[in-house]
Protein backbone atom coordinates (compact mmCIF):
# COMPACT_ATOMS: atom_id res chain seq x y z
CA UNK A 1 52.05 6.11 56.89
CA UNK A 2 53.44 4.73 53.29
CA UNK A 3 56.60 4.87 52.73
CA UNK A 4 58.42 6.40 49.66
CA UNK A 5 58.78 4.31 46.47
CA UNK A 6 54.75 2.78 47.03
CA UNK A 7 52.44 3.30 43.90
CA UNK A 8 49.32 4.38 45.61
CA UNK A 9 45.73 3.13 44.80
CA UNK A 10 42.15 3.30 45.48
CA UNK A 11 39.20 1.17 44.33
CA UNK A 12 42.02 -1.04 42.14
CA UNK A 13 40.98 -1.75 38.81
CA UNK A 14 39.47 -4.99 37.81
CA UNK A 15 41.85 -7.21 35.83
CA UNK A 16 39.62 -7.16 32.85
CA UNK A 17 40.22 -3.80 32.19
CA UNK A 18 44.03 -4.38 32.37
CA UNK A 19 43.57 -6.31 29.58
CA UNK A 20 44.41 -5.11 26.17
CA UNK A 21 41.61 -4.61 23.61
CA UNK A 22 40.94 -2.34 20.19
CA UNK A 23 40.74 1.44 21.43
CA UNK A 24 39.39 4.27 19.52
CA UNK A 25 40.93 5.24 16.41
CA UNK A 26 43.11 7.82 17.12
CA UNK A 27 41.24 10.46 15.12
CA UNK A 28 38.60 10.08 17.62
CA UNK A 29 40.58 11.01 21.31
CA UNK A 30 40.61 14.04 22.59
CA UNK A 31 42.79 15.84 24.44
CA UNK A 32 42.80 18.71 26.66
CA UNK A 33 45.84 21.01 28.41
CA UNK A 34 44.54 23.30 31.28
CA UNK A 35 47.65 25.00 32.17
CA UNK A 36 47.47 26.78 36.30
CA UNK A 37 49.94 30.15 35.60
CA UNK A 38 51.47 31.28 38.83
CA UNK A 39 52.06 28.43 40.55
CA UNK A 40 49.68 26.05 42.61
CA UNK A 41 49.97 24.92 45.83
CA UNK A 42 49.70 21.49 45.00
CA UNK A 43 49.09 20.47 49.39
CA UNK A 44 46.37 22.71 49.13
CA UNK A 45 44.82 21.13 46.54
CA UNK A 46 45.97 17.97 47.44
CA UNK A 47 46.81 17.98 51.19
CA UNK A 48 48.66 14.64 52.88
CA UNK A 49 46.81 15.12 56.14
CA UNK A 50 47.79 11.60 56.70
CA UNK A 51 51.90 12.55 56.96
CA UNK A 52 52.68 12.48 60.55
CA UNK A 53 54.46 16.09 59.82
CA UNK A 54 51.61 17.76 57.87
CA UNK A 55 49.80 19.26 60.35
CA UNK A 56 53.00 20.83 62.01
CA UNK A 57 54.49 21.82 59.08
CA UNK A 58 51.41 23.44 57.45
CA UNK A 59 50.32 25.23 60.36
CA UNK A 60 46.54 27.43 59.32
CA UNK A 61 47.26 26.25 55.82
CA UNK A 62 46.66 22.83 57.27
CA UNK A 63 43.33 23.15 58.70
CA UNK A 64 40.23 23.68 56.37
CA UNK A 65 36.20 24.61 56.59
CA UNK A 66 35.43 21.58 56.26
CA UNK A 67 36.54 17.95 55.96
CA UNK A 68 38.99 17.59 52.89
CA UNK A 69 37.37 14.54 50.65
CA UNK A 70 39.17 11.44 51.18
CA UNK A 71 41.96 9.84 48.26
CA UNK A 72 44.52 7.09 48.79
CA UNK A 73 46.89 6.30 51.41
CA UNK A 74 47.60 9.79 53.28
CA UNK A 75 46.02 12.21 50.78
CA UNK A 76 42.85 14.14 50.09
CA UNK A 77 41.32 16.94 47.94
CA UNK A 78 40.39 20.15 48.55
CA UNK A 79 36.61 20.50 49.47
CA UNK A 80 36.00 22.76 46.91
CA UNK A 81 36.66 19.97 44.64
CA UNK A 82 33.75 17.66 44.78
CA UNK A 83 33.16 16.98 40.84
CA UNK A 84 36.63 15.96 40.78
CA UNK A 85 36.17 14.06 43.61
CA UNK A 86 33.50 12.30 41.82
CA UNK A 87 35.26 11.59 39.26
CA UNK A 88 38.00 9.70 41.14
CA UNK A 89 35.72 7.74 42.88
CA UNK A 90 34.32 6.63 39.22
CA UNK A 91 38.07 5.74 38.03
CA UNK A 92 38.37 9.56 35.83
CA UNK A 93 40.68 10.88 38.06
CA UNK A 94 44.59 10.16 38.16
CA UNK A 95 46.16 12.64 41.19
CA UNK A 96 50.37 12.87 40.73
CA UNK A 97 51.78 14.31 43.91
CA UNK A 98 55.32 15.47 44.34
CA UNK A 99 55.59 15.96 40.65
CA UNK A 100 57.70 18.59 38.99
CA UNK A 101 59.78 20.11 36.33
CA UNK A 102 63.91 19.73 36.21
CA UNK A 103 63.92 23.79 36.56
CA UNK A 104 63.88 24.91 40.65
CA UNK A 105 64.92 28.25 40.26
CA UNK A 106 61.33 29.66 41.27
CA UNK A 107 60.80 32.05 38.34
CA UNK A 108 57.67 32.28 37.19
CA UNK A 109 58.65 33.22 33.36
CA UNK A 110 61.46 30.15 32.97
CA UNK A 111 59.55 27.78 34.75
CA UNK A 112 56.20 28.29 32.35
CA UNK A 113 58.46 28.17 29.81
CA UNK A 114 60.16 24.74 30.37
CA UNK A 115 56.61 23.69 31.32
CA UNK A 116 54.99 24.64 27.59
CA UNK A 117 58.56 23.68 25.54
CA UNK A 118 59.13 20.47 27.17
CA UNK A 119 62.63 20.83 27.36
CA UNK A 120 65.04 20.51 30.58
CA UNK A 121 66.34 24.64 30.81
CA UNK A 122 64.72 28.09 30.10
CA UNK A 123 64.85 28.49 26.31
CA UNK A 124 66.40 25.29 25.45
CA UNK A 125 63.39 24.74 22.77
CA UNK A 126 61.18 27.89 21.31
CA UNK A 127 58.56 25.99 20.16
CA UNK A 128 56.06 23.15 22.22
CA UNK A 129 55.85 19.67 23.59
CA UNK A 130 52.43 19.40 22.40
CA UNK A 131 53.02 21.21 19.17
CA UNK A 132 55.83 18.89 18.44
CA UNK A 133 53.61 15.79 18.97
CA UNK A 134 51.22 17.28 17.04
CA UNK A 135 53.57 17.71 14.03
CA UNK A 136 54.13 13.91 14.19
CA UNK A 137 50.13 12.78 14.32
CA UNK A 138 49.07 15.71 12.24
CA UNK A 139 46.27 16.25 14.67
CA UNK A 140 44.74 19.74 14.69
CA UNK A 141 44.72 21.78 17.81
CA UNK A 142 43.00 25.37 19.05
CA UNK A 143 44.41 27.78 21.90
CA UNK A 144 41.53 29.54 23.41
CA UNK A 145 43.61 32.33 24.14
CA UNK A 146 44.58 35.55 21.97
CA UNK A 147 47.67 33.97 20.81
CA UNK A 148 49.01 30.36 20.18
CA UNK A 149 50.08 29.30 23.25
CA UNK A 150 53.90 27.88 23.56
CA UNK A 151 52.65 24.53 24.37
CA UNK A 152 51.52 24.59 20.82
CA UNK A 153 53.76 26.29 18.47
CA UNK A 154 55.51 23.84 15.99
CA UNK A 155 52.11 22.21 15.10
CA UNK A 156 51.01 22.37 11.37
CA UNK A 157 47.06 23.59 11.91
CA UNK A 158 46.44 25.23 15.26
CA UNK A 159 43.92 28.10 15.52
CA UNK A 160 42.71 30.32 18.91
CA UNK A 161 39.73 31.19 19.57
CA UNK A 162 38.76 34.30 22.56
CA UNK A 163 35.44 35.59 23.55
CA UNK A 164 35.46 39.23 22.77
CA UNK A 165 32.79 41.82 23.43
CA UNK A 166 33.24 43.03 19.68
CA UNK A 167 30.36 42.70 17.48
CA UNK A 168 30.93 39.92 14.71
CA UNK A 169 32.21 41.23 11.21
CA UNK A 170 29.29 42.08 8.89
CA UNK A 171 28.84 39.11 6.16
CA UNK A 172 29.80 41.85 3.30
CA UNK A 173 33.11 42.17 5.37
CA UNK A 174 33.53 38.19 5.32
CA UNK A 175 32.36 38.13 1.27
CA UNK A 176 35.48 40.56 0.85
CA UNK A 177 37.73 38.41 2.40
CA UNK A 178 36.72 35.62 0.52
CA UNK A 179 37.22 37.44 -2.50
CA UNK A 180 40.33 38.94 -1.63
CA UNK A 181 41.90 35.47 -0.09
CA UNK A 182 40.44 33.01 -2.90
CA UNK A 183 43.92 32.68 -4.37
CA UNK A 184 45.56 31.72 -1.26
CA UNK A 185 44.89 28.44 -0.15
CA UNK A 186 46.73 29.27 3.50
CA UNK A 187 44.94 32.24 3.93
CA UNK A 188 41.79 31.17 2.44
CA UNK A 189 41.57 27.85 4.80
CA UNK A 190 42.14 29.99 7.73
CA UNK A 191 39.34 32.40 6.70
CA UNK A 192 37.04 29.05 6.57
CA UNK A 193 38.22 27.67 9.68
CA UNK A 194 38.22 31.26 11.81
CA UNK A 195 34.40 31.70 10.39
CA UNK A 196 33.48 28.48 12.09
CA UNK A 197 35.01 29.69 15.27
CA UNK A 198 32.81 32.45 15.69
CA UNK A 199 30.88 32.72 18.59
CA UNK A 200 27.15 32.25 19.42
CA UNK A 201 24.79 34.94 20.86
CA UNK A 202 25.55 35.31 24.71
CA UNK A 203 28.82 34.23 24.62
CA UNK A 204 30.47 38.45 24.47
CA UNK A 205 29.52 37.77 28.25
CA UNK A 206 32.85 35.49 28.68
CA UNK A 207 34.93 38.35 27.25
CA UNK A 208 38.48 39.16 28.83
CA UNK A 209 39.61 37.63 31.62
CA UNK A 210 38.73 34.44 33.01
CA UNK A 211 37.00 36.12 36.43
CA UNK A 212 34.13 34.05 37.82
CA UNK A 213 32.88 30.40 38.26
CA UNK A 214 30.38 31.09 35.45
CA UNK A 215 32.73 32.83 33.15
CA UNK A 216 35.67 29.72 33.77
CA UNK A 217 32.51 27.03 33.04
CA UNK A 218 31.62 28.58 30.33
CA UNK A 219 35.27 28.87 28.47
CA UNK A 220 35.20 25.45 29.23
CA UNK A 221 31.91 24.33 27.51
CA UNK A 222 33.19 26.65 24.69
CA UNK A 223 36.52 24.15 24.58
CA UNK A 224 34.02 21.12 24.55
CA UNK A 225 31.58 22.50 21.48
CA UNK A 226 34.86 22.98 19.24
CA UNK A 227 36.49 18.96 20.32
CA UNK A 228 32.88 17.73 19.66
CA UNK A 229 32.15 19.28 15.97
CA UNK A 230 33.07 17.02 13.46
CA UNK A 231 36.32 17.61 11.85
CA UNK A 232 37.02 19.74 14.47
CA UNK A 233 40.62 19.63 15.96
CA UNK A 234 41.00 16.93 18.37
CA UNK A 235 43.31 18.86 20.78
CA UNK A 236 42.30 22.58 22.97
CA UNK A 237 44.92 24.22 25.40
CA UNK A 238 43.24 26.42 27.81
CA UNK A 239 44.50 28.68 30.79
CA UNK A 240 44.09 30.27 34.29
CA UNK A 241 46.19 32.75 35.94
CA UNK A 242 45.94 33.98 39.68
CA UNK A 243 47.98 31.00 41.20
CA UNK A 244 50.40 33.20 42.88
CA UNK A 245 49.38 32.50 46.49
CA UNK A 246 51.57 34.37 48.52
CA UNK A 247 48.87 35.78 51.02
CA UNK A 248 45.67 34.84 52.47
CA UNK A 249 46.24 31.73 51.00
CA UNK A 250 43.34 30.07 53.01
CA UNK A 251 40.67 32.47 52.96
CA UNK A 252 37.37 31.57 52.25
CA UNK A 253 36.61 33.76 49.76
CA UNK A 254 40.55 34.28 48.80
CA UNK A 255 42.05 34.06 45.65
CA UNK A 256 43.31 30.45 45.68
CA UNK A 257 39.87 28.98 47.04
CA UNK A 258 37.54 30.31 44.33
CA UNK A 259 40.32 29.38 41.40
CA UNK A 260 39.80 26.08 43.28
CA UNK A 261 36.29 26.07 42.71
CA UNK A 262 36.89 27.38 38.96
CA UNK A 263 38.63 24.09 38.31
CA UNK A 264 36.43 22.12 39.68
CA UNK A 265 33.84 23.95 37.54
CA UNK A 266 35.86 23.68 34.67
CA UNK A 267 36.42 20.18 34.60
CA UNK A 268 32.52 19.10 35.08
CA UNK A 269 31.55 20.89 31.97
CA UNK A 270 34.16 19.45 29.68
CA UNK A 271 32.57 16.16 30.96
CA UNK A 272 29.62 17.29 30.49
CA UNK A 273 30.03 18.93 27.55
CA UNK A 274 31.90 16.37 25.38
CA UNK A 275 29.02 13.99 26.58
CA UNK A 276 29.91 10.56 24.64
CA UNK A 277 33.87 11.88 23.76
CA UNK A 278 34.05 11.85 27.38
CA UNK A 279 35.12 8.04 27.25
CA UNK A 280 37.61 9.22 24.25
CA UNK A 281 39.22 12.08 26.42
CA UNK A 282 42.01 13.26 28.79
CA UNK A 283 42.65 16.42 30.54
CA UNK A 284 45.73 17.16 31.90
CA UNK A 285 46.06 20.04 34.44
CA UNK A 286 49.40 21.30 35.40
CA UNK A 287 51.20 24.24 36.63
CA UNK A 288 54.53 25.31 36.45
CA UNK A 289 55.47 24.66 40.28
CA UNK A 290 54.17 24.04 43.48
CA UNK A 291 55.03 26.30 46.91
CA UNK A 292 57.10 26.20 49.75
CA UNK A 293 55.92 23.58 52.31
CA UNK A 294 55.68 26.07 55.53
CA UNK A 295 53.12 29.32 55.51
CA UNK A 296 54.92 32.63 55.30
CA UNK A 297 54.44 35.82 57.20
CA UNK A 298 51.30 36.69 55.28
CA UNK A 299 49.21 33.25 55.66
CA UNK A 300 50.07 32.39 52.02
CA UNK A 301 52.85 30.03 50.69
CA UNK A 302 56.49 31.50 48.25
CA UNK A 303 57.41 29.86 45.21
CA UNK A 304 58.68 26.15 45.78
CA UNK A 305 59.21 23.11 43.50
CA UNK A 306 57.51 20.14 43.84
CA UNK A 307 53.82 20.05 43.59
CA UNK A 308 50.65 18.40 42.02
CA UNK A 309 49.63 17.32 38.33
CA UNK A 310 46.01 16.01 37.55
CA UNK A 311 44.76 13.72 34.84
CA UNK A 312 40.85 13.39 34.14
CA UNK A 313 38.64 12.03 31.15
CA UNK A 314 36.94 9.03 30.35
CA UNK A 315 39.70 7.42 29.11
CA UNK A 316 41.94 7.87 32.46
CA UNK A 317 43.45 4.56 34.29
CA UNK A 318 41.75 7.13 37.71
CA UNK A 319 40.76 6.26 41.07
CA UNK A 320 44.34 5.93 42.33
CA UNK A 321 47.05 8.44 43.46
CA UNK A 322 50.63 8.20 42.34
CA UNK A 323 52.92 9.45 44.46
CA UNK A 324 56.82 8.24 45.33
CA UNK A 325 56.51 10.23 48.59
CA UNK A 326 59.22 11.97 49.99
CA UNK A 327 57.80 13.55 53.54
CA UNK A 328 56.83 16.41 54.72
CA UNK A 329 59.41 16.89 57.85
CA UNK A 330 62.37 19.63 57.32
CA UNK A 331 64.49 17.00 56.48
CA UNK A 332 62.90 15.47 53.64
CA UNK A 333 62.34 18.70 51.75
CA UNK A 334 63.99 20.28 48.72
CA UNK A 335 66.70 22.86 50.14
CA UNK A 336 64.73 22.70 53.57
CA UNK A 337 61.59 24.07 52.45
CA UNK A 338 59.88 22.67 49.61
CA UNK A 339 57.96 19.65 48.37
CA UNK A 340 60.79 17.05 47.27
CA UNK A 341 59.89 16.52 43.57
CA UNK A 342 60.20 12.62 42.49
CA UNK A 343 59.09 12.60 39.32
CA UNK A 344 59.75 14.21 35.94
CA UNK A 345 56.51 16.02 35.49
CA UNK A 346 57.40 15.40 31.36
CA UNK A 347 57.25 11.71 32.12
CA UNK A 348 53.31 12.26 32.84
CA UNK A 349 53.24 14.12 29.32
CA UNK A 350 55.62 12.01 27.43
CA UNK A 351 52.84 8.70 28.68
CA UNK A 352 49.72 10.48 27.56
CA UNK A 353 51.21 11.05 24.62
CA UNK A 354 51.97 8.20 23.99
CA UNK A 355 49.63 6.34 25.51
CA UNK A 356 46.37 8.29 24.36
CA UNK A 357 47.89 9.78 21.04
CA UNK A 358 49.81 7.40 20.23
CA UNK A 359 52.81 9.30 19.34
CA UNK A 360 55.44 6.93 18.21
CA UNK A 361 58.24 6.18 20.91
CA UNK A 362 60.76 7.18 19.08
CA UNK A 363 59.63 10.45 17.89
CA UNK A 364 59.01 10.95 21.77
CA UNK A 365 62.71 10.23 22.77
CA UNK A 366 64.19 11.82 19.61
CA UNK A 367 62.36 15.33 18.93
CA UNK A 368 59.57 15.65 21.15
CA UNK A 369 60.62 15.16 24.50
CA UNK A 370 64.08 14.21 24.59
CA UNK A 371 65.96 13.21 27.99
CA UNK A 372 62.79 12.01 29.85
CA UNK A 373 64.56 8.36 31.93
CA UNK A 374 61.50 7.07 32.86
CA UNK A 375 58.62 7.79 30.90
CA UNK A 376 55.12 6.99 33.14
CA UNK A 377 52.91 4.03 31.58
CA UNK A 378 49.84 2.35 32.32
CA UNK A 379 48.24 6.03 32.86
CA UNK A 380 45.61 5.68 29.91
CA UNK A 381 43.45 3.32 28.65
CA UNK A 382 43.92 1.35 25.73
């Protein structure tokens, strides 16, 4: 068993690619925010089968179909996630365990709140981490959701895009629109950029909410076609609800296992997708907390604190596991029953962005996310 305060790793790095050297231009990165509403279980997704406690204090949550694909030190993935597994074992994948937010009061609506502002308290900022940085770079950005999501709000050119089952407007509708909004260069741009957005035969399929494997791949392909189009924005938030595991937690066929499988899904056709801007990209995939260490009454897990945040893409420092592990015995755990959380969830997003989109330090620290003590580093490649 590590003890606390160890970086974790797996299949080091060679030195060489320690090494600094010219990156892509900044124009050309990519990023992606998958945002998990309700609240994952981060040691289902990431059990620590290795911590001399987990088995006890997991009880049925702690036992699985089948073997849990091995990680670093004590840890492991779910087995419904063998692309990401994959991509850890080819250095894509960066696993952050015992991560969190500074909010632990367990409500759903304040804590996705202070995850999409960025700031320390419910309604502290009304506007987004990621907007914010995007004000800075002056990168574009699309939701694909009905509205701008609050990660985003505060960036100069965002658009959303949602598959709908509505036919497409008739192209004397769009020639009146033109007319009508050729003396407004706002509206008029928007009109231009909303006509690119629209979607290709087959795609009404994907409309309303995210419910199948399929449906989740193919909102993520969608994500990929708009990052790979040239001129297109260079940053896409996506969601998924249904994180809310409070029963049947381990079920087969339950709720959290196939949302499981709809990440995993997700996540291989973004790589796929992007194809070459693979090397150019990260994902980030976070949630707004994790769940109480012990099963309840119902075989499912209440709303706890510390919990799991993934990084993927091409241009990921993967293949390790960064964790300053607390324990999973009664005594190690937040109030008695959660996950201890260690590290400042913003930290991961105040490195990426600086890191991968090269957001200036000092904008970081000043406006965009202000009171993070120790930023993370060395999380994306040069």
């Amino acid at each position: 068993m590590l003890n606390r305060r160890t970086l974790l790793a797996a299949g080091a790095l060679p030195w060489a690619s320690l090494a600094l050297a010219a990156g892509p231009a900044t124009s050309e990165r990519r990023l992606v925010l998958l945002i998990l509403r309700g609240g994952l279980d981060g040691l289902q997704a990431v059990p620590a089968p290795g911590d001399p406690a987990f088995a006890e204090a997991r009880g049925v949550l702690g036992r699985f179909d089948s073997e849990p694909l091995p990680l670093a030190g004590p840890f492991a993935l779910h087995p419904q996630l063998p692309q990401l597994h994959a991509m850890y074992r080819r250095q894509e994948l960066l696993v952050l365990h015992a991560i969190g937010l500074p909010y632990h009061e367990r409500s759903h609506f304040d804590a996705q709140q202070v995850l999409e502002s960025g700031g320390q308290r419910p309604h502290e900022r009304d506007d987004g981490w990621l907007g914010r940085a995007l004000a800075v770079t002056g990168g574009g950005a699309i939701g694909l959701s009905t509205a701008v999501p609050l990660a985003l709000r505060g960036a100069a050119q965002v658009d959303t895009w949602a598959p709908s089952a509505l036919p497409d407007p008739s192209p004397d509708l769009l020639a009146r629109l033109e007319r009508l909004y050729a003396g407004d260069p706002a509206l008029g741009a928007a009109l231009g950029r909303a006509r690119t957005l629209q979607a290709e035969p087959g795609m009404a399929g994907m409309a309303g909410a995210v419910a199948g494997v399929g449906a989740a791949q193919g909102l993520a392909t969608r994500a990929a076609e708009f990052l790979s189009r040239p001129g297109g924005p260079g940053t896409a938030v996506l969601e998924l609800g249904g994180w809310d595991s409070h029963a049947n937690q381990a079920a087969p066929q339950g709720a959290l296992t196939q949302n499981l499988k709809r990440v995993d899904a997700m996540l291989a056709a973004l790589h796929s997708g992007l194809g070459p801007r693979w090397a150019q990209t990260v994902v980030l995939v976070v949630t707004e907390f994790g769940r109480q260490v012990a099963v309840n009454g119902t075989q499912g897990t209440d709303h706890g604190s510390g919990g799991v945040a993934l990084l993927a893409g091409g241009a990921v420092r993967g293949g390790r596991v960064l964790a300053d592990w607390p324990g999973l015995a009664p005594k190690d755990r937040f109030e008695g029953r959660d996950l201890r959380s260690t590290t400042d969830l913003r930290a991961l997003l105040h490195g990426v962005l600086h890191e991968h989109l090269q957001v200036p330090r000092a904008a970081l620290d000043r406006t965009v996310l202000p009171g993070v003590a120790a930023p993370l580093r060395d999380i994306v490649r040069a």
